[in-house]
N, C-alpha and C. Protein backbone atom coordinates (compact mmCIF):
# COMPACT_ATOMS: atom_id res chain seq x y z
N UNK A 1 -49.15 86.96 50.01
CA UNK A 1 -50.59 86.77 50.17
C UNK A 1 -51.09 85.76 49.14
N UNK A 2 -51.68 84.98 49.44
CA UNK A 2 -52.32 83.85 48.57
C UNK A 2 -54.04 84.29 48.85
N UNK A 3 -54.42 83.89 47.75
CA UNK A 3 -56.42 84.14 48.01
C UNK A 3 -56.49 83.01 47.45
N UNK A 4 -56.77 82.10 48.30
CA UNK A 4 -58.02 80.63 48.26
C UNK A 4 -59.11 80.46 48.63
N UNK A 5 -60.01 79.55 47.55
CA UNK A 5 -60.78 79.04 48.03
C UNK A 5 -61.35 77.55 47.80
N UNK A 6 -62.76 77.43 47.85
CA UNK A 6 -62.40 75.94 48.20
C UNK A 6 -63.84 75.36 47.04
N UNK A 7 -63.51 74.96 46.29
CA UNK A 7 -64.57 74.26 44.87
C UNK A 7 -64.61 72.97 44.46
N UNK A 8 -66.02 73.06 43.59
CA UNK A 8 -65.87 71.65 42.66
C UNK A 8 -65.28 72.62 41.50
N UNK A 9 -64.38 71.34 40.88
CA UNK A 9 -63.84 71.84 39.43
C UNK A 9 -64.52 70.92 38.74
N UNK A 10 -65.14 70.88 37.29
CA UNK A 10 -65.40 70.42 36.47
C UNK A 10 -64.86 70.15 35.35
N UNK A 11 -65.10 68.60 34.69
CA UNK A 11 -64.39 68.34 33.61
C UNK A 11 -64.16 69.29 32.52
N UNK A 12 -63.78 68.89 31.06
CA UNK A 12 -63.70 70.11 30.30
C UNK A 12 -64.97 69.80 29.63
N UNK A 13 -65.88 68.39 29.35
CA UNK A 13 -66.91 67.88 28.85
C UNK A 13 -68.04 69.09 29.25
N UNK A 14 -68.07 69.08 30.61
CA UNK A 14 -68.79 70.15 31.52
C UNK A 14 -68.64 71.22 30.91
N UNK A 15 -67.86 71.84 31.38
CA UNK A 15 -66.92 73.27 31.02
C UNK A 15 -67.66 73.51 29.45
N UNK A 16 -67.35 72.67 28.32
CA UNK A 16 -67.42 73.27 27.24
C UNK A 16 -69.34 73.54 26.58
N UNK A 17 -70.06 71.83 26.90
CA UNK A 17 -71.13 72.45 26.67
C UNK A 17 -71.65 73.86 27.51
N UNK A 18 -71.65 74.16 29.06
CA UNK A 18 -71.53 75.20 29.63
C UNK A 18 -71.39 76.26 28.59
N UNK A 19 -70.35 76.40 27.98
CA UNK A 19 -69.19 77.43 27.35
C UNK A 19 -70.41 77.69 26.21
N UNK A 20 -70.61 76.51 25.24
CA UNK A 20 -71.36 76.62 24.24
C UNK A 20 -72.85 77.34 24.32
N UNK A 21 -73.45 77.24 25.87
CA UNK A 21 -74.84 77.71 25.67
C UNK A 21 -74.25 79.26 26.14
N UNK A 22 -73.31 79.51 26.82
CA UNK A 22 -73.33 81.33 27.05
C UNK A 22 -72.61 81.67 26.29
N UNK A 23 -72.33 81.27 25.20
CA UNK A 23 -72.08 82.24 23.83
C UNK A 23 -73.05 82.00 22.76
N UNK A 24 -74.20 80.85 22.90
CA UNK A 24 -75.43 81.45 22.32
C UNK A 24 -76.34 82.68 23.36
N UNK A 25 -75.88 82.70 23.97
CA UNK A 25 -77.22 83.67 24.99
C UNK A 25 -76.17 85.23 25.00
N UNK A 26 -75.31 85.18 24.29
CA UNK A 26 -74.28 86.88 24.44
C UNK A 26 -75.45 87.92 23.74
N UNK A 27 -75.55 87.49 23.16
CA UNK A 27 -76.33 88.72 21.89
C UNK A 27 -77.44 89.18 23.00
N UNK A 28 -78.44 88.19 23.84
CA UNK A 28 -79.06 89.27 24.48
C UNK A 28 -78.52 90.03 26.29
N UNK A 29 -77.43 90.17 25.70
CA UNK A 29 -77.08 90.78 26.83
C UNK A 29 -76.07 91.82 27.06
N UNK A 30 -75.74 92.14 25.09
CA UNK A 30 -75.06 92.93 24.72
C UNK A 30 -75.11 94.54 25.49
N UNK A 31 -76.18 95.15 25.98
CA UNK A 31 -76.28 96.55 26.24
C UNK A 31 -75.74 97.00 28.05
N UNK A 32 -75.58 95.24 28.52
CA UNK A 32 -75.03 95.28 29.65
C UNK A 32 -73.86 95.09 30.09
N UNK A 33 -72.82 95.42 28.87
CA UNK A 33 -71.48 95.03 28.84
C UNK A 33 -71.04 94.11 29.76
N UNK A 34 -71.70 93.02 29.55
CA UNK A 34 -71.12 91.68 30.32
C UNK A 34 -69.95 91.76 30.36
N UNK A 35 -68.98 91.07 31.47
CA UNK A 35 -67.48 90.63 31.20
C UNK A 35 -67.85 89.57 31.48
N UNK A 36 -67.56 88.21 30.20
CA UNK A 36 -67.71 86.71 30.25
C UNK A 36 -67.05 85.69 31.23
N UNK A 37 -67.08 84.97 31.49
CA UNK A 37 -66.47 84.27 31.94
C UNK A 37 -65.51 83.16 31.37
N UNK A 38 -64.23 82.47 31.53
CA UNK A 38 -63.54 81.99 30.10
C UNK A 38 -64.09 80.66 31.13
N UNK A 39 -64.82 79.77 29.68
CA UNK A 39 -65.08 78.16 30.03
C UNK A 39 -64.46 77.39 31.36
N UNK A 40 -62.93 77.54 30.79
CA UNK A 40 -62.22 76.86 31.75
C UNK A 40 -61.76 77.25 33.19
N UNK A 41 -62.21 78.09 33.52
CA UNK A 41 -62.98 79.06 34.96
C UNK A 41 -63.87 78.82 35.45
N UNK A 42 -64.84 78.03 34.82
CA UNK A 42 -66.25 77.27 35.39
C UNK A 42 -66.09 76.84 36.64
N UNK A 43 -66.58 76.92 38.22
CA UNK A 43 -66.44 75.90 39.06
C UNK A 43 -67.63 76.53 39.75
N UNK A 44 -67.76 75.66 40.88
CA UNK A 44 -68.76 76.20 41.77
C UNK A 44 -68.36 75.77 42.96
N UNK A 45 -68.07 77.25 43.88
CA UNK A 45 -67.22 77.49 45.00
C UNK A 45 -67.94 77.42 45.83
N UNK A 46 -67.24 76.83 46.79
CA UNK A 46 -68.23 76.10 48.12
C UNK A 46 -67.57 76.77 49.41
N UNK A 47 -66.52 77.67 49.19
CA UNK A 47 -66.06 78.68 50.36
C UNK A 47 -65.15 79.79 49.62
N UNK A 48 -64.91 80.94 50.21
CA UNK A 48 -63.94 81.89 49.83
C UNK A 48 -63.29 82.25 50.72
N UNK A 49 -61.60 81.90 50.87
CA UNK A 49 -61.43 81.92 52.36
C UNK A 49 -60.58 83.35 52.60
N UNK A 50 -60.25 84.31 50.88
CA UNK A 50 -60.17 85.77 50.97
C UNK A 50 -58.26 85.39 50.84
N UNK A 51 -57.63 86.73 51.13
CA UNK A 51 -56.25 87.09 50.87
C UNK A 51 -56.07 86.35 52.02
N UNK A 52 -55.03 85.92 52.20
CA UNK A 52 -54.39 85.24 53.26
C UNK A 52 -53.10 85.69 52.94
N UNK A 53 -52.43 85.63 54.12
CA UNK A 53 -50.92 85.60 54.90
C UNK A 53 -50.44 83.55 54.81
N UNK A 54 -48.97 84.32 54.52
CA UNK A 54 -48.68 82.74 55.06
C UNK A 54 -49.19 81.96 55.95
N UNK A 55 -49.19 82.61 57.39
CA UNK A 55 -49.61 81.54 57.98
C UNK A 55 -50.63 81.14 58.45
N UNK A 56 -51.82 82.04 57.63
CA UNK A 56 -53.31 81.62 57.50
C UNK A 56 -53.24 80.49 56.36
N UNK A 57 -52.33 80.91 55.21
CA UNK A 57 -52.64 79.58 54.67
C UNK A 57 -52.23 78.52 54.63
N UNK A 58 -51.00 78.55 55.55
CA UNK A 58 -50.46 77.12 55.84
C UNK A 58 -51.70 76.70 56.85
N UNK A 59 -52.11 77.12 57.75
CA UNK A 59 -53.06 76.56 58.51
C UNK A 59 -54.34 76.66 58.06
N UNK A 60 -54.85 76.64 56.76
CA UNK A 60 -55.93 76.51 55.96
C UNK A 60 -55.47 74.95 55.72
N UNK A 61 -54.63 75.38 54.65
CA UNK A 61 -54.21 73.61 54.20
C UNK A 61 -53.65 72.81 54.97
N UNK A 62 -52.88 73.16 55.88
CA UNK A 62 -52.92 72.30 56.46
C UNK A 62 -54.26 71.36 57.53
N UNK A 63 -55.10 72.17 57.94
CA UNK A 63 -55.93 71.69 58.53
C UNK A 63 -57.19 70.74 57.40
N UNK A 64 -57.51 71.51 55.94
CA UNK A 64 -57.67 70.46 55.10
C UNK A 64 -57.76 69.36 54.75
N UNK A 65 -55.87 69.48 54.93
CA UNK A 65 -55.60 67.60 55.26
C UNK A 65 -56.27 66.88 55.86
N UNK A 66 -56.97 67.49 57.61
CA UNK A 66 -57.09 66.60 58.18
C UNK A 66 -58.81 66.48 57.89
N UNK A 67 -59.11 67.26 57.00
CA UNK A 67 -60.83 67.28 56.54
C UNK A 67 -61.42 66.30 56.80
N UNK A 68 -62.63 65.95 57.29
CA UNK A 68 -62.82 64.93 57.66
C UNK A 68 -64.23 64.53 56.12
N UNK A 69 -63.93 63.60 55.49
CA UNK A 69 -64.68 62.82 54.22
C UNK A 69 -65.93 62.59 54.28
N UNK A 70 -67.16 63.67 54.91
CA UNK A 70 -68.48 63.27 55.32
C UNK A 70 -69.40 63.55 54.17
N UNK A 71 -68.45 64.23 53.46
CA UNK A 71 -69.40 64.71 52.25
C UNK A 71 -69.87 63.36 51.27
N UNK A 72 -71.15 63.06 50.40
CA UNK A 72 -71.51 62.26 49.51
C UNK A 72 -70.98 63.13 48.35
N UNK A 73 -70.15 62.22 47.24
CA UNK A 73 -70.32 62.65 46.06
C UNK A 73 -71.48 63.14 45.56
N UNK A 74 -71.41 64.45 44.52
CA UNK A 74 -72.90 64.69 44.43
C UNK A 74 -73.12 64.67 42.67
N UNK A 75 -74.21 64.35 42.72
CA UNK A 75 -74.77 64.81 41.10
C UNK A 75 -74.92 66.44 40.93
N UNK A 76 -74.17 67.32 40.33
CA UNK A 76 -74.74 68.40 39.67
C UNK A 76 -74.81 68.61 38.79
N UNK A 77 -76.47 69.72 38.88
CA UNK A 77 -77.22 69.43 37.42
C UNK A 77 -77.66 71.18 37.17
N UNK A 78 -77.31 70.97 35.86
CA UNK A 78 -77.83 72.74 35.49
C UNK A 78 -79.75 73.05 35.55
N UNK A 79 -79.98 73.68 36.37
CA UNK A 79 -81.34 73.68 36.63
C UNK A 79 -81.89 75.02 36.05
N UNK A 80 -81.38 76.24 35.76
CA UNK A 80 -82.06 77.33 35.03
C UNK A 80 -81.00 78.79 35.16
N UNK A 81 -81.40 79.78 34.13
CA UNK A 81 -80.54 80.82 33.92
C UNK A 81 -81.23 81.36 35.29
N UNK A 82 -79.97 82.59 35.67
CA UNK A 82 -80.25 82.86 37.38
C UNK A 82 -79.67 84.57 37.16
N UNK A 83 -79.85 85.36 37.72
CA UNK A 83 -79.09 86.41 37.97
C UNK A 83 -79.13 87.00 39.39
N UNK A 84 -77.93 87.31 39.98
CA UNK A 84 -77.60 87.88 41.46
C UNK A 84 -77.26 89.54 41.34
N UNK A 85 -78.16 90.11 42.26
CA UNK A 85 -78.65 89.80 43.69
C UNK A 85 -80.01 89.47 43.06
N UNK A 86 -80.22 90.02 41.81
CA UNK A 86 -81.89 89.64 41.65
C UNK A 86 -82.16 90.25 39.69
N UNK A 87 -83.32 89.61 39.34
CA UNK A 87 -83.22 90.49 37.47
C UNK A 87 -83.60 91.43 37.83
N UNK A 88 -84.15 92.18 38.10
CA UNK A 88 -84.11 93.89 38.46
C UNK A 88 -82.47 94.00 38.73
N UNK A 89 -82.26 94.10 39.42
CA UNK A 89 -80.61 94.63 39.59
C UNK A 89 -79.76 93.65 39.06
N UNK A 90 -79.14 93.28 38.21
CA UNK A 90 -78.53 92.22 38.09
C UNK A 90 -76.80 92.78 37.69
N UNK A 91 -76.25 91.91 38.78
CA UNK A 91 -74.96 92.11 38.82
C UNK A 91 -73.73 90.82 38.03
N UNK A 92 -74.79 90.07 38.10
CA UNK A 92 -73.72 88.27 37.90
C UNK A 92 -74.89 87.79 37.11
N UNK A 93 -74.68 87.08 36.40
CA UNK A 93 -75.99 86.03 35.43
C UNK A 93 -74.98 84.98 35.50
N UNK A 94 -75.99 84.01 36.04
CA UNK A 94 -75.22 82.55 36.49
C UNK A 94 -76.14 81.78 36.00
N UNK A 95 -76.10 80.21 36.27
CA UNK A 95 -76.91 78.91 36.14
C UNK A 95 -77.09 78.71 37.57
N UNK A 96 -78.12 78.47 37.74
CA UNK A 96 -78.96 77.86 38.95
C UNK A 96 -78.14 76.31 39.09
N UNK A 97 -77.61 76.10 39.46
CA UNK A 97 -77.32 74.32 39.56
C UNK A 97 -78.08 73.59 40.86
N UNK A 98 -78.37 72.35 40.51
CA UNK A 98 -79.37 71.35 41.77
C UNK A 98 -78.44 69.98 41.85
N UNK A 99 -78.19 70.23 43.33
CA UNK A 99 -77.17 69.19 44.02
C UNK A 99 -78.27 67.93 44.79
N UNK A 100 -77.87 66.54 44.14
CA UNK A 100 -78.22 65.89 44.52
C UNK A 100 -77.07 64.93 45.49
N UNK A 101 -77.65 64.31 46.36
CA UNK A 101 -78.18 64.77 47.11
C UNK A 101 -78.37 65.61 47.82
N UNK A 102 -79.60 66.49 47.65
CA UNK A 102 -79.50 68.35 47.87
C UNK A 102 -78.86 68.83 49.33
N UNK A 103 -78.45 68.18 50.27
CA UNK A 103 -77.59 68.40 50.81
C UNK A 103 -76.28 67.74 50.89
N UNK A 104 -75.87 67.34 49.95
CA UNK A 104 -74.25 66.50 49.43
C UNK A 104 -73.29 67.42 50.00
N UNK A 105 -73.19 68.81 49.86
CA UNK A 105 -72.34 69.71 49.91
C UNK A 105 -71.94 70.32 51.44
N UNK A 106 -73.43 70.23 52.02
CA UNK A 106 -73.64 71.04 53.16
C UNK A 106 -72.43 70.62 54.48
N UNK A 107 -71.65 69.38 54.40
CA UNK A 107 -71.09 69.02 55.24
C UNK A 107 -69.49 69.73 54.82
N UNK A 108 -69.32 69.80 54.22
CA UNK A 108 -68.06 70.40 53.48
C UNK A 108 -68.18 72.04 53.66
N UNK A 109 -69.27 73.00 53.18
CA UNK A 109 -69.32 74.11 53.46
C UNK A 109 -69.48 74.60 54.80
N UNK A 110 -69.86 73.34 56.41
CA UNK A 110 -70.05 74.10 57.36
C UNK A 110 -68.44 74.02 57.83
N UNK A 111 -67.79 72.59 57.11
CA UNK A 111 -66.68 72.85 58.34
C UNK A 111 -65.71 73.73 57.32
N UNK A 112 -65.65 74.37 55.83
CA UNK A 112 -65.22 75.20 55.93
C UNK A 112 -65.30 76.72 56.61
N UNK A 113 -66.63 76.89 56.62
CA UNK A 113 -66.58 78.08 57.72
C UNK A 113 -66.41 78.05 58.92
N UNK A 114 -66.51 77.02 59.55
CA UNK A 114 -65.82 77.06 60.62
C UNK A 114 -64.25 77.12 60.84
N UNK A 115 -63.66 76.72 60.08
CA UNK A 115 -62.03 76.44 59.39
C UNK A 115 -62.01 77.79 59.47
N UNK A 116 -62.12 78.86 58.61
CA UNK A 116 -62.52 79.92 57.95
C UNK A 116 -62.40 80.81 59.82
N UNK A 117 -63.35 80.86 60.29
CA UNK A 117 -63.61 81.48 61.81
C UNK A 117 -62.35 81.38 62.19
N UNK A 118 -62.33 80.22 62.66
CA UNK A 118 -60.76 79.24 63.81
C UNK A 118 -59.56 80.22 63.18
N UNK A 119 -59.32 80.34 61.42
CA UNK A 119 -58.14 81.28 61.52
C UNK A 119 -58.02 82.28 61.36
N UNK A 120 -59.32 83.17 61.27
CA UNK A 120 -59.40 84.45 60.73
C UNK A 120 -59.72 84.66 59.70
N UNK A 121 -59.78 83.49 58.63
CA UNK A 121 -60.08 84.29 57.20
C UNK A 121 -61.17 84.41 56.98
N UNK A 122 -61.89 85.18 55.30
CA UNK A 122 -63.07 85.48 55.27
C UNK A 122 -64.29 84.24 55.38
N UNK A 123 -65.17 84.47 55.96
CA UNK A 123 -66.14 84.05 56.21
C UNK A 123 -67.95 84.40 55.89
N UNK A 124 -68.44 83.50 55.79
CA UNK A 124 -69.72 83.97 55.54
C UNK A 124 -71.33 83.17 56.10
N UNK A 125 -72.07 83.95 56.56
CA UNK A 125 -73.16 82.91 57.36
C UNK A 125 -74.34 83.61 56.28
N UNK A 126 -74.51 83.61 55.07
CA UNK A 126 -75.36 84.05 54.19
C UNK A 126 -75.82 82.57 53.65
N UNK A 127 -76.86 82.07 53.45
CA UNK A 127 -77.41 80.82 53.27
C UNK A 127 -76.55 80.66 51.58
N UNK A 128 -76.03 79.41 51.89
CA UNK A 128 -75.05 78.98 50.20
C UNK A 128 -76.05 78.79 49.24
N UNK A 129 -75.61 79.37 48.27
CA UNK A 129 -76.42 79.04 47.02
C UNK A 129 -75.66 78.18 45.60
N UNK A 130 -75.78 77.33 45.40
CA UNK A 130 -75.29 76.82 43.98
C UNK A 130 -75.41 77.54 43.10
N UNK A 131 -74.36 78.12 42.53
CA UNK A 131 -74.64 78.72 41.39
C UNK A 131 -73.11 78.56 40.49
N UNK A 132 -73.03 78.89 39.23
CA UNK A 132 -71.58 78.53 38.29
C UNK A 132 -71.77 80.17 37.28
N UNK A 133 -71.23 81.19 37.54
CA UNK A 133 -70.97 82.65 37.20
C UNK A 133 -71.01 82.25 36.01
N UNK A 134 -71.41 83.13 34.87
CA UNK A 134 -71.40 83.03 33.12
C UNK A 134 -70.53 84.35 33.20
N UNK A 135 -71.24 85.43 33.83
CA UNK A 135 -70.79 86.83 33.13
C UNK A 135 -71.27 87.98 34.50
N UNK A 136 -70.26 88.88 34.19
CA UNK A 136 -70.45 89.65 35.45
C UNK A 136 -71.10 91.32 34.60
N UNK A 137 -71.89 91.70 34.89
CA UNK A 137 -72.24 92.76 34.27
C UNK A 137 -72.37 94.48 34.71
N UNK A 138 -71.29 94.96 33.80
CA UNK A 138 -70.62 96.67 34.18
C UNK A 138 -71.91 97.60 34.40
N UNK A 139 -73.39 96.99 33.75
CA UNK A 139 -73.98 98.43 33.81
C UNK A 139 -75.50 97.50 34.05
N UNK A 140 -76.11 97.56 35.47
CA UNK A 140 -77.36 96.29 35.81
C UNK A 140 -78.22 97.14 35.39
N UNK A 141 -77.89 98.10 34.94
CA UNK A 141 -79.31 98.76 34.80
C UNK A 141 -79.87 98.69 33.26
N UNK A 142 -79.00 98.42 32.99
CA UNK A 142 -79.08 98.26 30.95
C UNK A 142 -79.89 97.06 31.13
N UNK A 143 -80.86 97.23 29.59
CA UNK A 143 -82.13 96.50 29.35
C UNK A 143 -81.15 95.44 28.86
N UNK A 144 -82.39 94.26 29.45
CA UNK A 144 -81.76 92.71 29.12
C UNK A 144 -82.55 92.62 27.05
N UNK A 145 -82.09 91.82 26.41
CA UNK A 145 -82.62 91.78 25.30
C UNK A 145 -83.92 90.85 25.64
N UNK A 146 -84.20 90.07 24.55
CA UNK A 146 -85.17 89.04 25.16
C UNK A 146 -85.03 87.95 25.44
N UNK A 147 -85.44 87.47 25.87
CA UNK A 147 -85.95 86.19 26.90
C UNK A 147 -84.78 84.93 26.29
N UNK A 148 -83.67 85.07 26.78
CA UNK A 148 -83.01 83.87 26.78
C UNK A 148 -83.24 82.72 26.48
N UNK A 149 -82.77 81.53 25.63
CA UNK A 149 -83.57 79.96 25.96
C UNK A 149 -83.09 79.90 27.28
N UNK A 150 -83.79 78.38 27.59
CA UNK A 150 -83.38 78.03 29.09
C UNK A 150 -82.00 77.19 28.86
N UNK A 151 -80.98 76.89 30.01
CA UNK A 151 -79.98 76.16 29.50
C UNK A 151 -80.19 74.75 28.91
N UNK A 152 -79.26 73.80 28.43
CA UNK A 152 -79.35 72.67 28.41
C UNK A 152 -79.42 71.86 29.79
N UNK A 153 -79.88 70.65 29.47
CA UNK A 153 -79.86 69.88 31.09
C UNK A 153 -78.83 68.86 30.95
N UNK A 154 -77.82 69.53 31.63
CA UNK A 154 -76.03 68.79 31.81
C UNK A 154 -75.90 68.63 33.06
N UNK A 155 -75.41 67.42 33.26
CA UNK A 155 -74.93 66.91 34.89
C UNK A 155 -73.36 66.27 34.75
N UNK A 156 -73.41 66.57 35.47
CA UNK A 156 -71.93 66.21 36.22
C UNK A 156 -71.86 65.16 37.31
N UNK A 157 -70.84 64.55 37.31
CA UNK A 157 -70.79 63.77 38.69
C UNK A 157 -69.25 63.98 39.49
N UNK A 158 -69.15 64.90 39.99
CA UNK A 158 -67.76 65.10 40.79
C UNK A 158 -67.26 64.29 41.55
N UNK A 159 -66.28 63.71 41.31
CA UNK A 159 -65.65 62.89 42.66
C UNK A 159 -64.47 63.54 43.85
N UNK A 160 -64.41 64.78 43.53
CA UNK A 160 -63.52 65.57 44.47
C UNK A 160 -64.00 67.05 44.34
N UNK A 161 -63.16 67.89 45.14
CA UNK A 161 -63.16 69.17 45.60
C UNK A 161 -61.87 69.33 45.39
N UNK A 162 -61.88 70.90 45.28
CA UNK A 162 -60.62 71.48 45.45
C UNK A 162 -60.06 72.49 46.20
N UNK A 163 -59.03 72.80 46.88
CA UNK A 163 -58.72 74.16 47.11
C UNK A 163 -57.89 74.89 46.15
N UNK A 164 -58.33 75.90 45.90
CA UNK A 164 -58.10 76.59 44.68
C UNK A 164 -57.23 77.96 45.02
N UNK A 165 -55.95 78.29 44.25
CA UNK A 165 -55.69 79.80 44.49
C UNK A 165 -56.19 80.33 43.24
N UNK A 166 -56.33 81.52 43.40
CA UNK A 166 -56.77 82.60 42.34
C UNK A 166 -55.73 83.73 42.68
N UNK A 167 -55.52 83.71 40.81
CA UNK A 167 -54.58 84.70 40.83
C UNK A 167 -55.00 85.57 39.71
N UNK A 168 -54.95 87.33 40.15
CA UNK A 168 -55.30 88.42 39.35
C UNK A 168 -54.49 88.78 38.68
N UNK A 169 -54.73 89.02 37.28
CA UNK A 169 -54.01 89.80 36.38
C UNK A 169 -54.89 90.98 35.70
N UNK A 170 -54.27 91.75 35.24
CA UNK A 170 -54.95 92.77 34.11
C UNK A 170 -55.75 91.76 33.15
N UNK A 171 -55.28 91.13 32.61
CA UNK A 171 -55.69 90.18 31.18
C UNK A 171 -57.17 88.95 31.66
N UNK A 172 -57.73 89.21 33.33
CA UNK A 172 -58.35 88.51 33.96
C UNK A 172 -57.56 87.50 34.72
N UNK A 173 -58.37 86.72 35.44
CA UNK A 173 -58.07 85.90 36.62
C UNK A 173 -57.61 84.28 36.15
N UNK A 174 -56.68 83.72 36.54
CA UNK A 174 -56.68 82.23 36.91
C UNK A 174 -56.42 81.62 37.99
N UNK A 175 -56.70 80.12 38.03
CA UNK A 175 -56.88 79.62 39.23
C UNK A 175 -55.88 78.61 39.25
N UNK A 176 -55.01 77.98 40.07
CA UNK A 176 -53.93 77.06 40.16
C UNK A 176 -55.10 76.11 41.49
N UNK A 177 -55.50 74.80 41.13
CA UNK A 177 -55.70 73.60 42.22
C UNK A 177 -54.36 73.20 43.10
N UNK A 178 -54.41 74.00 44.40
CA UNK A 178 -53.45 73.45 45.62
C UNK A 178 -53.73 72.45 46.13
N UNK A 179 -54.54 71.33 45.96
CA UNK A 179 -54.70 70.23 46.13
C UNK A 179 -56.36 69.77 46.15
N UNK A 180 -56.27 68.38 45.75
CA UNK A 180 -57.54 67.91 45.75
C UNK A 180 -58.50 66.81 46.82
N UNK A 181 -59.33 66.86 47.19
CA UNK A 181 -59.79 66.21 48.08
C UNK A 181 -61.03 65.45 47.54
N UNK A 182 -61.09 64.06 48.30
CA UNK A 182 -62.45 63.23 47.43
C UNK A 182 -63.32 63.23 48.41
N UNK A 183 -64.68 62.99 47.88
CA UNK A 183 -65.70 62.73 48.77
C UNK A 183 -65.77 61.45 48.60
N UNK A 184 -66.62 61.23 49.80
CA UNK A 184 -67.04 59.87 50.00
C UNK A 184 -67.45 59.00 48.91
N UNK A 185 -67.03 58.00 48.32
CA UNK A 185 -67.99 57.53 47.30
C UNK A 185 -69.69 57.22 47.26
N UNK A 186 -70.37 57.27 47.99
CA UNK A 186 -71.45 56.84 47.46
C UNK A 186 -72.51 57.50 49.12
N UNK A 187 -73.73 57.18 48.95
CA UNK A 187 -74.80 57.76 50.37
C UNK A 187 -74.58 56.75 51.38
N UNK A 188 -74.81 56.74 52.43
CA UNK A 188 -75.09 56.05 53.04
C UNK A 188 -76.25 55.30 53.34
N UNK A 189 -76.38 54.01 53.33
CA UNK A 189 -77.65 52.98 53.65
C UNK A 189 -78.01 53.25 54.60
């Protein structure tokens, strides 16, 4: 069984200021026994295509290959601290990120779910949200401390995607890139 899915990866430039503002913001969030996220785990996943069988994932990647390049490279930019499903319940405290062009992505996430349908694997028709996970939190009901700063304003400019495996351990998760794919260089006139 392989579990892939399908992301931007970010430099380590990215990755580390990232890294640097959610270990100033730990202290208020101590009573919610966050589990952090390690820097170099940063991405923002644009499908989850779940446990797969061999030959879901040979016919994941392989069909990949034949991805068709409609996507614009995009600018992403850290736009504000976020928590899912909502700050009353909060399960995940993420960064809000804003994709320029704000639909750059959207061509890449429909034909992965459709990919996704065609072989069976997991799928989802829940409207996509940009977001990059900081910390996942054991107890949502524990009081937040106070009022966070807001993040820094860091952008990125990705020139590819990835499909990604993730692999579980006791000691937490890593991810191995099964190959990379570019977007288009630039918008169209």
């Amino acid at each position: 069984m392989r579990r892939l899915f399908l992301a931007v990866d970010f430099d380590a430039t990215f990755r580390d200021a990232i890294g640097a503002y959610a270990m100033s913001v730990r202290p208020h969030f101590m009573a919610t026994q966050a589990s952090w996220v390690e820097p170099r785990l940063y991405h923002l996943t644009l499908h989850f295509f779940g446990d797969l069988d061999n030959e879901k994932s040979k016919a994941i990647i392989d069909s990949l290959a034949a991805f068709p390049r409609e996507a614009v490279a995009p600018q992403v930019s850290i736009s504000s601290l976020d928590f899912l499903p909502s700050r009353r319940q909060p399960r995940v405290l993420c960064l809000k990120l804003a994709i320029e062009p704000a639909k750059a992505l959207e061509p890449v996430i429909a034909e992965a779910r459709r990919l996704a349908d065609r072989v069976g694997a997991a799928s989802d028709s829940r409207p996509w949200r940009a977001h990059l996970t900081l910390a996942r939190f054991k107890d949502s009901r524990a009081a937040i401390g106070p009022e966070p700063p807001p993040p820094p304003r860091i952008t990125a400019w990705p020139d590819t995607f990835c499909l990604m495996e993730s692999h579980l351990a006791p000691r937490g998760p890593s991810y191995t890139i099964v190959e990379r794919y570019g977007f288009r260089a630039s918008a169209p006139t």
